[in-house]
Protein backbone atom coordinates (compact mmCIF):
# COMPACT_ATOMS: atom_id res chain seq x y z
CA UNK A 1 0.00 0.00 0.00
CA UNK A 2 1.40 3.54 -0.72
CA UNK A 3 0.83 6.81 1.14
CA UNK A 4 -0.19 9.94 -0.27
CA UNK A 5 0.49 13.13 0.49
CA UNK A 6 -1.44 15.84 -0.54
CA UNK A 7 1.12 18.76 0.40
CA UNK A 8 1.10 20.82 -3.18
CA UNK A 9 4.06 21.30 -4.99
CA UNK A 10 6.37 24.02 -5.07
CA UNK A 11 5.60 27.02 -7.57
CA UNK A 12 7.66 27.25 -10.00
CA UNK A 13 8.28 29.23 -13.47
CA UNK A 14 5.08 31.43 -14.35
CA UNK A 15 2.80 30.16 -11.76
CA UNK A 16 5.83 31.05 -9.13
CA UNK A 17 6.03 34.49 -10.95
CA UNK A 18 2.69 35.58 -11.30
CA UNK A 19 1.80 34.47 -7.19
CA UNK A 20 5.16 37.07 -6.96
CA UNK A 21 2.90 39.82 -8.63
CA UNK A 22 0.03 39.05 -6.31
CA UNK A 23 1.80 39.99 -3.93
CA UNK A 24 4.22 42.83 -5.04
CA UNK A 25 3.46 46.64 -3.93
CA UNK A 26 2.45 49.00 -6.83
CA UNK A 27 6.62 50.92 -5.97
CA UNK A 28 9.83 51.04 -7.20
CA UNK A 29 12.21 48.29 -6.74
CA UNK A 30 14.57 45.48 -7.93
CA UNK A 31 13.55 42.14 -8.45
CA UNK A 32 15.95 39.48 -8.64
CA UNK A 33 15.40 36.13 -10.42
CA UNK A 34 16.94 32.87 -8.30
CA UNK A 35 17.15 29.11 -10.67
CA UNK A 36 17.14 25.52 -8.74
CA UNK A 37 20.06 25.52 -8.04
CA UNK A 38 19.90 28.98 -6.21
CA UNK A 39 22.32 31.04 -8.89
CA UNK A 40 20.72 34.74 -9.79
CA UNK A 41 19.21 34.36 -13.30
CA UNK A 42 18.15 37.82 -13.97
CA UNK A 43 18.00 41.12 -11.82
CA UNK A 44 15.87 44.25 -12.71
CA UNK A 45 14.16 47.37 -11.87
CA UNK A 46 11.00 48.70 -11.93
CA UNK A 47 8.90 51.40 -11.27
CA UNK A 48 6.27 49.55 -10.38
CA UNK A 49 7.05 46.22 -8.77
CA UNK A 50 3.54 45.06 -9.27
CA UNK A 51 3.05 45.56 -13.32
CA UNK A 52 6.34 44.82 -14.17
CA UNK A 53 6.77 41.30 -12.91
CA UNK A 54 3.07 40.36 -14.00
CA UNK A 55 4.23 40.68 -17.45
CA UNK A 56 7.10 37.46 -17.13
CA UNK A 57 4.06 35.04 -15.80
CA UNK A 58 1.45 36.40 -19.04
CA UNK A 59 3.77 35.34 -21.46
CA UNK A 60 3.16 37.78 -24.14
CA UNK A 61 5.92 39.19 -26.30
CA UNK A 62 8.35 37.06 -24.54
CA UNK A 63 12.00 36.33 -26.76
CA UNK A 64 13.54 33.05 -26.58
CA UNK A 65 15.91 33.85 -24.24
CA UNK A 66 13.41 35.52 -21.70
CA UNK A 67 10.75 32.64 -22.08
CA UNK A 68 13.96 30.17 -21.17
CA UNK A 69 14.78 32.40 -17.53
CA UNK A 70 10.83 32.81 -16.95
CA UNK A 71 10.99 28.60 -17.36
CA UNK A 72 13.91 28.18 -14.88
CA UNK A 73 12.68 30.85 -12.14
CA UNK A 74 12.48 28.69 -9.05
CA UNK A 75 12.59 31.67 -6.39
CA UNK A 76 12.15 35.66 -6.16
CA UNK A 77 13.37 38.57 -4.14
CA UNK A 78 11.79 42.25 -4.20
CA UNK A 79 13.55 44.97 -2.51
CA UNK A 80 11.39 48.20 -2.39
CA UNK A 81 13.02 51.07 -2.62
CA UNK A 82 12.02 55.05 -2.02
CA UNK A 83 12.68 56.07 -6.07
CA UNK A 84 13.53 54.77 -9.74
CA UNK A 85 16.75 56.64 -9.19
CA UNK A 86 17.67 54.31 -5.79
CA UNK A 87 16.36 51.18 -7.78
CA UNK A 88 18.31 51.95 -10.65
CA UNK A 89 21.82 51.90 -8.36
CA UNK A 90 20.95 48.81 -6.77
CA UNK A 91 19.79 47.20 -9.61
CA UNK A 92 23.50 48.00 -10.93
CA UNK A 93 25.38 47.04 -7.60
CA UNK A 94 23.67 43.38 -7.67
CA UNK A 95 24.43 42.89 -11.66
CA UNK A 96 28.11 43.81 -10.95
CA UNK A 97 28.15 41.29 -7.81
CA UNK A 98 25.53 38.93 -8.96
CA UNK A 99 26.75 38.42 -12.81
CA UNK A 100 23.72 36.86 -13.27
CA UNK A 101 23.37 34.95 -16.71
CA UNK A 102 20.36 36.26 -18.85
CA UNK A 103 21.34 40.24 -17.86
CA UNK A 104 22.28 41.16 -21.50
CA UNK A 105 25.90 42.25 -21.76
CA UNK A 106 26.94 45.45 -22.78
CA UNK A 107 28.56 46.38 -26.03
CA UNK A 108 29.32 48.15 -28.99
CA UNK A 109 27.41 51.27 -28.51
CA UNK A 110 25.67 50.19 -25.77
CA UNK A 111 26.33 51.52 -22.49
CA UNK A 112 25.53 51.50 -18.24
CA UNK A 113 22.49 53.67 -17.66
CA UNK A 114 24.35 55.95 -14.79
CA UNK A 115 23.21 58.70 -11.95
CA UNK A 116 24.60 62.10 -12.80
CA UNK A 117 24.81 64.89 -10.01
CA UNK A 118 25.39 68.42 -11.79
CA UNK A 119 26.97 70.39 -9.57
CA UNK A 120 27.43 73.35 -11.78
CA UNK A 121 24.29 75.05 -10.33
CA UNK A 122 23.41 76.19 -7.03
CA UNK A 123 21.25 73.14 -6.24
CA UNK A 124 22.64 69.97 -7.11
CA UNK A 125 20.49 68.05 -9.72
CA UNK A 126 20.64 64.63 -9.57
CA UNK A 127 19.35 62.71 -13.34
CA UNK A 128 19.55 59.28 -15.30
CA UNK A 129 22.42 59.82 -18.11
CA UNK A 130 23.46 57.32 -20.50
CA UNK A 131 26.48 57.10 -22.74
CA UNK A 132 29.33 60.12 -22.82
CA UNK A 133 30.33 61.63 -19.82
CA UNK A 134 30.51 65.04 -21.60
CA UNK A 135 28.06 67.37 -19.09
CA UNK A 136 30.26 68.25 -16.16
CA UNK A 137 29.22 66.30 -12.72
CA UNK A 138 29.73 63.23 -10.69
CA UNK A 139 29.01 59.57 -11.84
CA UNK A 140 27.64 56.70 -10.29
C-alpha cells in the first residue's frame, strides 16, 4: 500500500512568478530572479514592482531567451526602494556582484544607464544619463 500526500508542490516558473505579482506593492524596486540551483538568473528594476513582474508570468511578447529564464525561475526577491533613481543603483550594484546569466551584456554602442549629479548650479540636480560623460558632474 502507498501513502499519499497531498502537500502541493512548489511554484515554479510562471505560476511562481505571477503568485510574486500578487503579492508585489504597486513601488519602485529590484527584483531578482533565483534558478534551482539557487544562482541569480536575472536582476531588474521597476517602477512599479507590481506591473512589471506580472508581465514574465502572461507570457506575451516574450524572446527566446526571456521565455527560457521565466521557465527556470524557481525563487524571487523584491527589494522596495524610495525612487527609480535608488532602484536603478541597486539594480546595478547586484548585476556587478551577482553576474547573473540572462542580464544582456553590454557592447558596442551600448552603455551602463548611470546617476549624474550636476553640480554646476546652485542646487545639485541629480538625473539618469546614459552614454558620454561630456556634461560636467559626478558619476555613479
Amino acid at each position: 500500500m502507498t501513502e499519499s500526500t497531498d502537500a502541493p508542490l512548489p511554484l515554479q516558473a510562471a505560476a511562481l512568478i505571477a503568485d510574486e505579482a500578487r503579492r508585489a506593492p504597486d513601488k519602485p524596486g529590484v527584483y531578482r530572479m533565483y534558478g534551482e540551483d539557487g544562482s541569480c538568473l536575472y536582476v531588474g528594476k521597476a517602477k512599479s514592482l507590481k506591473k512589471r513582474i506580472i508581465q514574465y508570468a502572461q507570457g506575451r511578447f516574450h524572446t527566446q531567451r526571456i521565455g527560457l529564464m521565466v521557465s527556470q525561475t524557481h525563487r524571487m526577491e523584491l527589494v522596495v526602494t524610495q525612487s527609480e533613481n535608488e532602484a536603478l543603483l541597486l539594480e546595478a550594484g547586484y548585476i556587478k556582484r551577482l553576474k547573473p546569466r540572462f542580464n544582456v551584456l553590454l557592447r558596442d554602442d551600448k552603455s551602463f544607464a548611470e546617476l549624474l549629479i550636476r553640480r554646476d548650479h546652485p542646487a545639485a540636480q541629480v538625473r539618469k544619463h546614459r552614454g558620454a560623460r561630456t556634461i560636467k558632474g559626478d558619476y555613479f
